[in-house]
C-alpha atoms as a PDB file:
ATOM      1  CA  UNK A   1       9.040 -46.838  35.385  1.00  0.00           C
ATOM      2  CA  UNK A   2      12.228 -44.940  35.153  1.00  0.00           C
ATOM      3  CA  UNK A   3      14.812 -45.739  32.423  1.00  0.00           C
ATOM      4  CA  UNK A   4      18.230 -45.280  31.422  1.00  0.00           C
ATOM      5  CA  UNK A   5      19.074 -42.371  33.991  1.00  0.00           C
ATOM      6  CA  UNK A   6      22.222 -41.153  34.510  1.00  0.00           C
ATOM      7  CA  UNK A   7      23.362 -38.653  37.249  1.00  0.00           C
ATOM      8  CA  UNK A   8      26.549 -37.744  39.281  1.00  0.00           C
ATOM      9  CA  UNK A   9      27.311 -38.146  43.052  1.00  0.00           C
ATOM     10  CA  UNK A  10      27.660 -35.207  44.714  1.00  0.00           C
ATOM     11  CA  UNK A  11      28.670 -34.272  47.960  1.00  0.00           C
ATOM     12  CA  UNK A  12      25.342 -34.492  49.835  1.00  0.00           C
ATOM     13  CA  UNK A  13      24.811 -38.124  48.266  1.00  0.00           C
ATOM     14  CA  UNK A  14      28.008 -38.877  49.666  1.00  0.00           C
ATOM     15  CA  UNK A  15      27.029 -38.191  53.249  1.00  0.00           C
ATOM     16  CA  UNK A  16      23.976 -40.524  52.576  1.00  0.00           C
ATOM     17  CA  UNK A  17      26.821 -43.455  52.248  1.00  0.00           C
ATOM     18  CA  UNK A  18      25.300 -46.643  50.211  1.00  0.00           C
ATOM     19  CA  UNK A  19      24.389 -46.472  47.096  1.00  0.00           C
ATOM     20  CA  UNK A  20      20.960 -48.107  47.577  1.00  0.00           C
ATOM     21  CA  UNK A  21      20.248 -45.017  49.812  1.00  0.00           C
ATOM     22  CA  UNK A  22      21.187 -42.980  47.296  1.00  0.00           C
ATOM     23  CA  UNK A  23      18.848 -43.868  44.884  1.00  0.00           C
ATOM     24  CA  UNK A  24      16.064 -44.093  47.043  1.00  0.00           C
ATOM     25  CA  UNK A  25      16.419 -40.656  47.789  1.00  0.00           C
ATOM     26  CA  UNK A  26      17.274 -39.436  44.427  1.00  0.00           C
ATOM     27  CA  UNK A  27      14.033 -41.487  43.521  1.00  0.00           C
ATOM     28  CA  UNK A  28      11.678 -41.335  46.225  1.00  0.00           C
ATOM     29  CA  UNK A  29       8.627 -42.344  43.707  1.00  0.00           C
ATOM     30  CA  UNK A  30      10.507 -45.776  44.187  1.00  0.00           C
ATOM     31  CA  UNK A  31      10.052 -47.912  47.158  1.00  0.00           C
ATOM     32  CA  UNK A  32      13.164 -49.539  48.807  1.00  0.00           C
ATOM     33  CA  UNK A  33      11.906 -53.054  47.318  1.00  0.00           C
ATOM     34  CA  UNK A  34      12.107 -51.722  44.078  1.00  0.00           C
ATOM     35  CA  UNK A  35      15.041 -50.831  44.308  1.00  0.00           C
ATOM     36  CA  UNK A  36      16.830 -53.778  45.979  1.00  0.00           C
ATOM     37  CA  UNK A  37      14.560 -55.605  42.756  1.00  0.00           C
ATOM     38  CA  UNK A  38      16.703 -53.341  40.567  1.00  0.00           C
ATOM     39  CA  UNK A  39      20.185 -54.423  42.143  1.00  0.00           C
ATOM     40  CA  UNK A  40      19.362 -57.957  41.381  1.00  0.00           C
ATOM     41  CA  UNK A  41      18.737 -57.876  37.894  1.00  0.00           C
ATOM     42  CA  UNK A  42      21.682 -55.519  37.180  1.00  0.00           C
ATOM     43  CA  UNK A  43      19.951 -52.517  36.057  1.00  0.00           C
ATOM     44  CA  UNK A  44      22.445 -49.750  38.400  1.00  0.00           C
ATOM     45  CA  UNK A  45      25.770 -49.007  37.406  1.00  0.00           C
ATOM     46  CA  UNK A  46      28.483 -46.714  38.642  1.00  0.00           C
ATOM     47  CA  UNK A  47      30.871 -45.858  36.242  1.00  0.00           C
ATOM     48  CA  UNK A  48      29.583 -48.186  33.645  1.00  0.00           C
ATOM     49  CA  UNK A  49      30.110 -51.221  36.473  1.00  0.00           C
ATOM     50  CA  UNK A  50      27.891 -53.097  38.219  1.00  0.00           C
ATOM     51  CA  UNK A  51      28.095 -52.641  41.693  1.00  0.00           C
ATOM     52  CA  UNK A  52      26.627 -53.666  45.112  1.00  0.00           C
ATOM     53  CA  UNK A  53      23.458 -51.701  47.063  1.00  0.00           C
ATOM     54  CA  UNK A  54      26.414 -51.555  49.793  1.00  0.00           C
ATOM     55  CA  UNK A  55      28.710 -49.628  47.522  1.00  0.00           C
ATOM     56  CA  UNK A  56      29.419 -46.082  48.906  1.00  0.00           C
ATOM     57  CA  UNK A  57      30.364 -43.747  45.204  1.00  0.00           C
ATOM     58  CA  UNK A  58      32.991 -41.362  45.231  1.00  0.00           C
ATOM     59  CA  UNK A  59      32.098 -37.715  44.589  1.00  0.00           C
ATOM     60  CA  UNK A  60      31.954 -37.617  41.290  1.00  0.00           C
ATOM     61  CA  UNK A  61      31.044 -40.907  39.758  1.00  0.00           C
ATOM     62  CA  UNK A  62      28.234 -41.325  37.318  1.00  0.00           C
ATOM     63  CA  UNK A  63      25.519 -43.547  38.169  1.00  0.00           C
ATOM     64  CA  UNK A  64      23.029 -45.488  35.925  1.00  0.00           C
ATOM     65  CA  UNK A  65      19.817 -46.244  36.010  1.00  0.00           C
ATOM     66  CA  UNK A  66      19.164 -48.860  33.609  1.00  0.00           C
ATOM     67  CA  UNK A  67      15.192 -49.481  35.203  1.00  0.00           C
ATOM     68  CA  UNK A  68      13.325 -49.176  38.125  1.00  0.00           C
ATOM     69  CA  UNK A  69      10.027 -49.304  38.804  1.00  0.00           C
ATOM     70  CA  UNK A  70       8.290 -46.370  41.086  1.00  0.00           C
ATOM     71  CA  UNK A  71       4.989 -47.053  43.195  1.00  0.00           C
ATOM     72  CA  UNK A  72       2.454 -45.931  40.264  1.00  0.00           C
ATOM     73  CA  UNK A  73       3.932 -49.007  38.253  1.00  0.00           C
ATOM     74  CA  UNK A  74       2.600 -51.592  41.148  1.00  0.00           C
ATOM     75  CA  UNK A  75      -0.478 -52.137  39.114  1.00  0.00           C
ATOM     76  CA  UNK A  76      -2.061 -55.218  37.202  1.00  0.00           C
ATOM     77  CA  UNK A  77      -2.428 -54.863  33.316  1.00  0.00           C
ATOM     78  CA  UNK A  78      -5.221 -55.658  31.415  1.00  0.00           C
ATOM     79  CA  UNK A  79      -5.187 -58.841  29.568  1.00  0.00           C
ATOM     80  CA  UNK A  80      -7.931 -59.704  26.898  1.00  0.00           C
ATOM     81  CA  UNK A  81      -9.258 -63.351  27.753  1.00  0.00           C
ATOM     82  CA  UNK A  82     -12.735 -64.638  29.046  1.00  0.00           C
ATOM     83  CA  UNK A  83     -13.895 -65.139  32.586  1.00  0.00           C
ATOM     84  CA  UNK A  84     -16.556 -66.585  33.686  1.00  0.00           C
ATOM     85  CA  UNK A  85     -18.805 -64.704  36.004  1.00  0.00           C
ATOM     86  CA  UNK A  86     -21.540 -66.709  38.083  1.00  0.00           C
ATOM     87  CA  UNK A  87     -22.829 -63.394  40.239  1.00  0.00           C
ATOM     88  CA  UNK A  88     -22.891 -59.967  39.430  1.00  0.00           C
ATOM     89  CA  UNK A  89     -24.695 -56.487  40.315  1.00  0.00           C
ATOM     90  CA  UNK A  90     -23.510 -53.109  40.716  1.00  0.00           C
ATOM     91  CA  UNK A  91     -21.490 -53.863  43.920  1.00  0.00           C
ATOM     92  CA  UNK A  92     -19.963 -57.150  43.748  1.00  0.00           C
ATOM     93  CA  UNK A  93     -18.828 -59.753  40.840  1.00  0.00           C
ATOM     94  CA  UNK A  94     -18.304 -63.611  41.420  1.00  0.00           C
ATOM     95  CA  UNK A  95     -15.827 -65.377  39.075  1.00  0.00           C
ATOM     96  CA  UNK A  96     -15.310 -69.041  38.337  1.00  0.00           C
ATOM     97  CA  UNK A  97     -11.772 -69.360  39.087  1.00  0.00           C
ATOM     98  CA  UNK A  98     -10.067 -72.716  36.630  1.00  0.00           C
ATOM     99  CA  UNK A  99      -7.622 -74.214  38.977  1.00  0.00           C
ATOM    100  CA  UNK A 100      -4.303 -73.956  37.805  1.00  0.00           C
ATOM    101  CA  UNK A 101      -4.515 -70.487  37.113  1.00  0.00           C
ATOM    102  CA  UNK A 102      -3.575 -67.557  39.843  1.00  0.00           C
ATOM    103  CA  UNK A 103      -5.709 -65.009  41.246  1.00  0.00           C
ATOM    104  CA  UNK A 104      -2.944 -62.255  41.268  1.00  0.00           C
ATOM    105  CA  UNK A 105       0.053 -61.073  39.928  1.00  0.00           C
ATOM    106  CA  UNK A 106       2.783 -61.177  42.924  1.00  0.00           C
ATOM    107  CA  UNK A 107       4.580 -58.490  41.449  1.00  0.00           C
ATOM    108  CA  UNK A 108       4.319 -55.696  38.468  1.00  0.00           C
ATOM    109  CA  UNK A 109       4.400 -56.761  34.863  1.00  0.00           C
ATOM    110  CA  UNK A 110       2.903 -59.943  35.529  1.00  0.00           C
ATOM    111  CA  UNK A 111       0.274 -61.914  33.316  1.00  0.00           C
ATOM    112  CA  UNK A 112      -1.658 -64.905  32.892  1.00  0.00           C
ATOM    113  CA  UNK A 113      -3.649 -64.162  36.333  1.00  0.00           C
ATOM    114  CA  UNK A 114      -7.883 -63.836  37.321  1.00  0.00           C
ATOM    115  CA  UNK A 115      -6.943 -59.701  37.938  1.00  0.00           C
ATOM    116  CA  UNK A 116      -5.432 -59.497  34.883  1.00  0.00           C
ATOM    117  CA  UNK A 117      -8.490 -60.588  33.057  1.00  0.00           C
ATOM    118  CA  UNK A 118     -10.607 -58.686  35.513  1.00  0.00           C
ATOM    119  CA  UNK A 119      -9.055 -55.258  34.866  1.00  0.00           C
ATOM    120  CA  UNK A 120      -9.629 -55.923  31.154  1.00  0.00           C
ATOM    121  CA  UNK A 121     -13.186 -55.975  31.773  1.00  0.00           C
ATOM    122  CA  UNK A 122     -14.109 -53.837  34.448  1.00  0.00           C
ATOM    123  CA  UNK A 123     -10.516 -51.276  34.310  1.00  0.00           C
ATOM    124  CA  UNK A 124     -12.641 -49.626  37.144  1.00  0.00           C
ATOM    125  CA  UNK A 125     -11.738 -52.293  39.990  1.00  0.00           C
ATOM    126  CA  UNK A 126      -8.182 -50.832  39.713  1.00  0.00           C
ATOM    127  CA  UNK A 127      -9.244 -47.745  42.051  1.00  0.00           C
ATOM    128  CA  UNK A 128     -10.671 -50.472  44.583  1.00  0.00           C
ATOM    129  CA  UNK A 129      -8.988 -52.408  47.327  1.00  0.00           C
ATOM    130  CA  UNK A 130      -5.912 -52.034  49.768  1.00  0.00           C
ATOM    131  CA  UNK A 131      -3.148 -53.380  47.300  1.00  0.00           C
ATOM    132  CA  UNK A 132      -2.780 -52.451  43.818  1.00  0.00           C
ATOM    133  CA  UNK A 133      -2.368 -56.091  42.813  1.00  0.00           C
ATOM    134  CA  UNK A 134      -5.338 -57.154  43.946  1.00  0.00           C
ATOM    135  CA  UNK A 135      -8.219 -54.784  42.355  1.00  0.00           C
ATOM    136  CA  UNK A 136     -11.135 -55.090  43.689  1.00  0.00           C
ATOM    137  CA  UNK A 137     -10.426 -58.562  45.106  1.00  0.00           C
ATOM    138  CA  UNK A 138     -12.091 -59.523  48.491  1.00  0.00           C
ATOM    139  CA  UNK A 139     -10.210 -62.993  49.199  1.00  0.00           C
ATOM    140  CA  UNK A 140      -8.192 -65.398  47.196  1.00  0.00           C
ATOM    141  CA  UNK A 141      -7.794 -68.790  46.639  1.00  0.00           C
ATOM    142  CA  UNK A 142      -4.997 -70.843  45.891  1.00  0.00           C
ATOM    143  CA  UNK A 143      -3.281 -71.184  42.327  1.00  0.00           C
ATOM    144  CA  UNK A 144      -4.104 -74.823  41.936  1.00  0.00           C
ATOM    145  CA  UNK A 145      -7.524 -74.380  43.674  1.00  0.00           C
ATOM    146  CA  UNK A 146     -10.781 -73.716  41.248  1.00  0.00           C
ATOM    147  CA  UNK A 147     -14.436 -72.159  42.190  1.00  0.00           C
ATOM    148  CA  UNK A 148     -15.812 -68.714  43.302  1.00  0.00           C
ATOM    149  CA  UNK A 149     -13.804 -65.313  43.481  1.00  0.00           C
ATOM    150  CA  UNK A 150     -15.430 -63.056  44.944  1.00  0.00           C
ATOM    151  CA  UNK A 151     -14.919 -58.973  44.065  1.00  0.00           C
ATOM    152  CA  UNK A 152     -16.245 -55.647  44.978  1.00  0.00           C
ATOM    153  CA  UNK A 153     -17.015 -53.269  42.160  1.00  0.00           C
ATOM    154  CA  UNK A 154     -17.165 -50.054  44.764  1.00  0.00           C
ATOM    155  CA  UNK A 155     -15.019 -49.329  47.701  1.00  0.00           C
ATOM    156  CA  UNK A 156     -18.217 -48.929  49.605  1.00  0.00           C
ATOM    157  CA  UNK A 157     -18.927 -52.683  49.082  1.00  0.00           C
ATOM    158  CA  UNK A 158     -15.146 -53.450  49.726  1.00  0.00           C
ATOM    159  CA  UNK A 159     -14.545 -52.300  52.943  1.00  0.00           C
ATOM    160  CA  UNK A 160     -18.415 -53.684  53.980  1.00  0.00           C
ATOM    161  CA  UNK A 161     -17.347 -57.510  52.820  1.00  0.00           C
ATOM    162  CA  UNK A 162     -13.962 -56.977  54.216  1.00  0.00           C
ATOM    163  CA  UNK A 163     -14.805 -56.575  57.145  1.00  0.00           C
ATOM    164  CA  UNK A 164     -17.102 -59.654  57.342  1.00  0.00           C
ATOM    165  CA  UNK A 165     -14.599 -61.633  56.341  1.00  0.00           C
ATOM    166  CA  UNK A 166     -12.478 -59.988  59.297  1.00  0.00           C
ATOM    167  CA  UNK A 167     -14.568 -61.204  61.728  1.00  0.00           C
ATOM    168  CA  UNK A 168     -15.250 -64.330  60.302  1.00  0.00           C
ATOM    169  CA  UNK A 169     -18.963 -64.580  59.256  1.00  0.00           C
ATOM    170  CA  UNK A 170     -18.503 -65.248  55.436  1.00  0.00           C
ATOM    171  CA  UNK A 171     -19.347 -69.136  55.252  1.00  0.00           C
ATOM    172  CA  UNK A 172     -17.379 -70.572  52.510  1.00  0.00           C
ATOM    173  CA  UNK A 173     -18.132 -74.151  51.121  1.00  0.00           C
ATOM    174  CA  UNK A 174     -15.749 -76.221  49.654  1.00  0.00           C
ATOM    175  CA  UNK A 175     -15.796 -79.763  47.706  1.00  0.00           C
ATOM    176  CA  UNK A 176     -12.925 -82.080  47.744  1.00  0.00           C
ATOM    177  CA  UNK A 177     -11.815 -84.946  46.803  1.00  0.00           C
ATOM    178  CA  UNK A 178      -9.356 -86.653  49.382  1.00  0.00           C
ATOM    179  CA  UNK A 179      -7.442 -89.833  49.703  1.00  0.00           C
ATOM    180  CA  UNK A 180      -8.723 -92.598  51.745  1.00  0.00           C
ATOM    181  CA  UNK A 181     -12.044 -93.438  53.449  1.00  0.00           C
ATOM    182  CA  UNK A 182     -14.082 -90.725  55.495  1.00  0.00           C
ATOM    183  CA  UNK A 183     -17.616 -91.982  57.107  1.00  0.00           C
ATOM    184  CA  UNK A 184     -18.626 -89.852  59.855  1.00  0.00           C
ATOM    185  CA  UNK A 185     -19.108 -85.908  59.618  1.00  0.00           C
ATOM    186  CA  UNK A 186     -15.988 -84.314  61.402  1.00  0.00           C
ATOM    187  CA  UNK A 187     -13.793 -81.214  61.801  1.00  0.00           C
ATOM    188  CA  UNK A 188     -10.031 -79.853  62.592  1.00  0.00           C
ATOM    189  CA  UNK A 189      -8.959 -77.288  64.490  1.00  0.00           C
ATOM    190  CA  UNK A 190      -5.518 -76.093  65.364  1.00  0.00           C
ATOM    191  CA  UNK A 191      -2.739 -73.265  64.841  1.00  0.00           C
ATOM    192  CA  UNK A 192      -1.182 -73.358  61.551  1.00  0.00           C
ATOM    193  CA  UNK A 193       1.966 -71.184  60.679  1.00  0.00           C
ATOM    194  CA  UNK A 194       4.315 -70.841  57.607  1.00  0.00           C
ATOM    195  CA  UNK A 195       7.041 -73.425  57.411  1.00  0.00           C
ATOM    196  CA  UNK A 196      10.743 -73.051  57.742  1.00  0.00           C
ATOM    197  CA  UNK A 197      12.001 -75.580  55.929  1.00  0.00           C
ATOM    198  CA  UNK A 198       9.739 -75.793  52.829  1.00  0.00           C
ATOM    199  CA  UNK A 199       8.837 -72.379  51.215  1.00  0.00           C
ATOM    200  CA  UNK A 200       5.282 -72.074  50.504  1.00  0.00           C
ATOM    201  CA  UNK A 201       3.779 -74.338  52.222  1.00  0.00           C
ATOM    202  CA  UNK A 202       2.197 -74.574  55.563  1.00  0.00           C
ATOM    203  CA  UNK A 203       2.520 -76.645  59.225  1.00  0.00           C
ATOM    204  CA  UNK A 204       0.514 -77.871  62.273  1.00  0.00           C
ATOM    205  CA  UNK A 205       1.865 -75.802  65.345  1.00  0.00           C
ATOM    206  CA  UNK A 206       0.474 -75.643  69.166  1.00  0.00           C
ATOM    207  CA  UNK A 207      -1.239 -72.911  70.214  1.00  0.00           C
ATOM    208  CA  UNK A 208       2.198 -71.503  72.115  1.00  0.00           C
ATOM    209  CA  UNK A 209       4.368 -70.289  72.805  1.00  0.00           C
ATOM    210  CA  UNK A 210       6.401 -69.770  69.235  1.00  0.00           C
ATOM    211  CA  UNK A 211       9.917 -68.622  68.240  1.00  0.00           C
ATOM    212  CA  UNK A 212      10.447 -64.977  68.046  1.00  0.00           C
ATOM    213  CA  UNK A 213       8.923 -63.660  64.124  1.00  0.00           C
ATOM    214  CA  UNK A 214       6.672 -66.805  63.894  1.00  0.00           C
ATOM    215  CA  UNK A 215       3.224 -66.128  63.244  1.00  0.00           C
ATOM    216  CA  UNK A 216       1.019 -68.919  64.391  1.00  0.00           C
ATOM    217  CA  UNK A 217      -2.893 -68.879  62.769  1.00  0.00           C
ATOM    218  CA  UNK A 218      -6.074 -70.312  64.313  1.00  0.00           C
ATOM    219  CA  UNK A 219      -8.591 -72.313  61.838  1.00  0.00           C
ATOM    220  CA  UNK A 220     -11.047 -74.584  61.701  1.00  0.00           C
ATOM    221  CA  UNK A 221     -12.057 -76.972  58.560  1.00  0.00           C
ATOM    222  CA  UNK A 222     -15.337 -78.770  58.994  1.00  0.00           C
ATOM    223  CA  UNK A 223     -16.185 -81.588  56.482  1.00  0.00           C
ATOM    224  CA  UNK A 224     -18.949 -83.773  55.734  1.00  0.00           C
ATOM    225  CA  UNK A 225     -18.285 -86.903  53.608  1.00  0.00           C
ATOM    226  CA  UNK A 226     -20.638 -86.962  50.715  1.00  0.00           C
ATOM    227  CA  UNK A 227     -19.512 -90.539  48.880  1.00  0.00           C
ATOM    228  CA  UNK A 228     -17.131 -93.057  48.755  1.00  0.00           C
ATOM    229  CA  UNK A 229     -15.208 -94.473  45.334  1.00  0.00           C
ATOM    230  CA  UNK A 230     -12.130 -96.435  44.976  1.00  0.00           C
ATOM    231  CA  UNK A 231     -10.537 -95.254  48.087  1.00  0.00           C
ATOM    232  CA  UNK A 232     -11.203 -91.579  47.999  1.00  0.00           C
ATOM    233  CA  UNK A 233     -14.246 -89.866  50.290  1.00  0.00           C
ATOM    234  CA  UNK A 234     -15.746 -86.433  48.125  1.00  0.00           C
ATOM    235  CA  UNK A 235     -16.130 -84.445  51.241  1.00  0.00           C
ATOM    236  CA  UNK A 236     -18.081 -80.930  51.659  1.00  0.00           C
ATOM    237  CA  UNK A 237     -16.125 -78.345  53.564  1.00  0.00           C
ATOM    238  CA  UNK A 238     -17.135 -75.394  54.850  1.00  0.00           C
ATOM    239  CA  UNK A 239     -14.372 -72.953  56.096  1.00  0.00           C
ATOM    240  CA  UNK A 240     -15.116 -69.314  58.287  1.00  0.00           C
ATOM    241  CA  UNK A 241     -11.243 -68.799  58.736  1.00  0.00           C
ATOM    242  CA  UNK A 242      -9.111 -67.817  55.924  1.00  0.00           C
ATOM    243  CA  UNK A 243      -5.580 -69.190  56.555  1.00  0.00           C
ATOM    244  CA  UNK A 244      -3.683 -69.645  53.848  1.00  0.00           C
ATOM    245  CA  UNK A 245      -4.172 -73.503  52.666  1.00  0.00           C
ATOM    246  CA  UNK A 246      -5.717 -74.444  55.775  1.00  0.00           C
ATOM    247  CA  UNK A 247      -7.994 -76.524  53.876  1.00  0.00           C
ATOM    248  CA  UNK A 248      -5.506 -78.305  52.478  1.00  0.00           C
ATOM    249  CA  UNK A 249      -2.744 -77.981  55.269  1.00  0.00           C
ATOM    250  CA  UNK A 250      -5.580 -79.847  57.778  1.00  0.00           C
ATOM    251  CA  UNK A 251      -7.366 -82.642  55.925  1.00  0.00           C
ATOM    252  CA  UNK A 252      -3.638 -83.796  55.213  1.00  0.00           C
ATOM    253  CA  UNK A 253      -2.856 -83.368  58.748  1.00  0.00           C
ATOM    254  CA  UNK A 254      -5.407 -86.209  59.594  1.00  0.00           C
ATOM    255  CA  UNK A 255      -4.167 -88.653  57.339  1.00  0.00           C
ATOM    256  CA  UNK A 256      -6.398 -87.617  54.104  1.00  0.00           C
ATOM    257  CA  UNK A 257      -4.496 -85.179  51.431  1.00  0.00           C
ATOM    258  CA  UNK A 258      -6.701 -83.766  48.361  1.00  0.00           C
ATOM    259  CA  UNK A 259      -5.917 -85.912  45.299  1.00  0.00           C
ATOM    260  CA  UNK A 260      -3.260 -84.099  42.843  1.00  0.00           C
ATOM    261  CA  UNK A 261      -2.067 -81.992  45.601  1.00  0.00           C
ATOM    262  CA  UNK A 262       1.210 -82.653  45.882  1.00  0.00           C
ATOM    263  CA  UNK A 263       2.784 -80.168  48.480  1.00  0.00           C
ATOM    264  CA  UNK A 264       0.849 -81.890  51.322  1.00  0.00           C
ATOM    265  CA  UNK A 265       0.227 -85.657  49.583  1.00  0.00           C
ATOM    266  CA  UNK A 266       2.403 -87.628  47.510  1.00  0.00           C
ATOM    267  CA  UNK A 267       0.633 -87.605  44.138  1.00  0.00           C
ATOM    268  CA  UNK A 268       1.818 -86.124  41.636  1.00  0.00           C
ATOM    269  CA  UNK A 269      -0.834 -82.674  40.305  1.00  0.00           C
ATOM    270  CA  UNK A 270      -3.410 -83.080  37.854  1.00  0.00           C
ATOM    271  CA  UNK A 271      -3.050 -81.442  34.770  1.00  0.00           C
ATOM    272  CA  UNK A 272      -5.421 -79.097  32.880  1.00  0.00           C
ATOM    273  CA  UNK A 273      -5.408 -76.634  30.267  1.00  0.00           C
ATOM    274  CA  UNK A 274      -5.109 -73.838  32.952  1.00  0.00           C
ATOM    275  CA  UNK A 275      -2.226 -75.517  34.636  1.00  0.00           C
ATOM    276  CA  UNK A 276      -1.662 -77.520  37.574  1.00  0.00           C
ATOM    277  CA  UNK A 277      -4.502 -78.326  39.963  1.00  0.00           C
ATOM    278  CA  UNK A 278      -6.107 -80.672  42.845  1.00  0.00           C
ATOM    279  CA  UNK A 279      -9.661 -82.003  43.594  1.00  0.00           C
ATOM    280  CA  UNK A 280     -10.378 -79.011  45.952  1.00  0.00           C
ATOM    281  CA  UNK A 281     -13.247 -76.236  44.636  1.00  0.00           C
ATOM    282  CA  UNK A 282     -14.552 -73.313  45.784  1.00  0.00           C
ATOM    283  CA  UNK A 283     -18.595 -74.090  45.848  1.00  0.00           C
ATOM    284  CA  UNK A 284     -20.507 -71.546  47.626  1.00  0.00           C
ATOM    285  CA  UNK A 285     -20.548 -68.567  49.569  1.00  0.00           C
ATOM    286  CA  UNK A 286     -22.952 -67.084  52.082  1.00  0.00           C
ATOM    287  CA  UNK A 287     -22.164 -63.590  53.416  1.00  0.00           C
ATOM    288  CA  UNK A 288     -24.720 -60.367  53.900  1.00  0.00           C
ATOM    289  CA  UNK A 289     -24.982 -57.906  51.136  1.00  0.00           C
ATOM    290  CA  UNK A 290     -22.851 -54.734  51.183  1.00  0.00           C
ATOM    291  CA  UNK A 291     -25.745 -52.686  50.121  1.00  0.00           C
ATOM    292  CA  UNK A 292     -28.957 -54.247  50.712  1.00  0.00           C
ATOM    293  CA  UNK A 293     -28.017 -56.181  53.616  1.00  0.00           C
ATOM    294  CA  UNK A 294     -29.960 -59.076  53.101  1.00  0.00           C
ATOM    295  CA  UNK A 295     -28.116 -62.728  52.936  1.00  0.00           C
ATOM    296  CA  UNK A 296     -26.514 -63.641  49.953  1.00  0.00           C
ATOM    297  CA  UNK A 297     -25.404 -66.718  48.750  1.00  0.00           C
ATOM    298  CA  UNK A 298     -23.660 -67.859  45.490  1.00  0.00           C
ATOM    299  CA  UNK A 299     -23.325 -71.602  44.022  1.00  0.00           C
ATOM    300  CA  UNK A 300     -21.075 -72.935  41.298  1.00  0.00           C
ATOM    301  CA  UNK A 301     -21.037 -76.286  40.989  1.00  0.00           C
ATOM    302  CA  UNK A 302     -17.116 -77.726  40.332  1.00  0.00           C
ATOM    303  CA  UNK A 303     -16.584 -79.906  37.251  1.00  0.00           C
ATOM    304  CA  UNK A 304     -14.820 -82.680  38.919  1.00  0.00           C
END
């Protein structure tokens, strides 16, 4: 992270024009995010003012740099806590995920997240993976969500389990808890795509066509109702797809929300000592082995 740097605009910065431009290419170890981040908190000046990425500087004019993060700072730090591991061997870990409590940091600096706690305890799962915040981690599940995690400790094993789940033959299995009555085994299918009205959350769509930049995703939920108590069915899901909250986006869609979810029911969330959660758990896993290729499958059990 660079700090408190000052420089003056000279003539070549001035044919560059904005001062967002500038900086990138003064600081090219930064990314353009970064610095847009920057402008919003108020860490570049010119002149000892605050002024707008769109500003062009005189020739001249001192800028500074107050703090901006470069691309070797997009990392997760270590954070002393337990986890609670239900599968491990030299290529892959499982994790028992508390609902409530993230998988990942979204951005740099972050705590209080599964990688966090990971990178504590294996600091070696920060060379593995596609995206710095997200060491060595092969899916995720949602904050408020609880069960397995599943995470490669090689980036043999990584790109060998990623690319099962790219072609959908990792068979997850879920248990929730929904509202209302569910008798007979069933399934939904449908396109789901982000929705435009309600950040972070998802919506049923048809299969085409869509507006220009929307993204519509293809999944399937199966469920099985396992037992019936005071108007709520505990249902087993199992899940190949991977769209984000598809679970939860679907079984609403028919009628039946998760209890304590309250983006897609009307409850309010359940509470826990990790946070916010809902009646929905990771159970099991089934996918082939990244080394010895034999099946593989991993229970844990959810608490609710």
């Amino acid at each position: 992270m660079l700090h408190n740097i000052a420089f003056t605009i000279e003539p070549s910065d001035v044919k560059i024009g904005r001062l967002d431009k500038i900086i990138l290419a003064r600081f090219p170890s930064s990314t353009r995010a970064y610095v847009h981040a920057a402008f919003r908190a108020d860490m570049i000046h010119v002149d000892h003012v605050s002024r707008p990425k769109a500003f062009n500087p005189p020739c001249g004019a001192v800028v500074t740099v107050l703090s901006l993060l470069e691309r070797q700072d997009r990392s997760v730090i270590p954070e002393n806590g337990d986890i609670e591991i239900v599968w491990s061997d030299a290529d892959l870990l499982a994790i028992n995920k508390p609902g409530g409590w993230p998988c990942h940091p979204v951005s740099p600096g972050e705590f209080g997240t599964l990688a966090n706690r990971l990178v504590a305890h294996y600091p070696e799962l920060n060379r593995i993976g596609d995206d710095p915040l997200m060491p060595g981690l092969l899916h995720r599940i949602d904050t408020g969500t609880s069960g397995i995690v599943l995470c490669a400790r090689s980036p043999e094993a990584f790109t060998s389990v990623r690319s099962q789940f790219a072609k959908h033959s990792v068979k997850k299995v879920y248990t929730a808890i929904v509202h209302g009555t569910i008798r007979e085994t069933g399934g939904v299918s449908g396109y789901l795509a982000h929705s435009t009205s309600f950040r972070g959350r998802m919506r049923v769509v048809g299969p085409g066509p869509h507006p220009r930049g929307e993204r519509a995703m293809f999944a399937e939920t199966f469920y099985r109702p396992l037992n019936i108590r005071d108007g709520q069915t505990r249902l087993e899901v199992t899940i190949y797809t991977g769209v984000t909250h598809q679970i939860r986006c679907q079984l609403a869609s028919i009628g039946h929300p998760i209890v304590g979810d309250a983006v897609y029911g009307t409850t309010a969330p359940l509470k826990g000592v990790h946070g916010e959660y809902h009646h929905l758990h990771a159970t099991a896993i089934e996918l082939l082995h990244p080394h010895t290729h034999a099946h593989l499958g991993i229970i844990c059990r959810p608490d609710f």
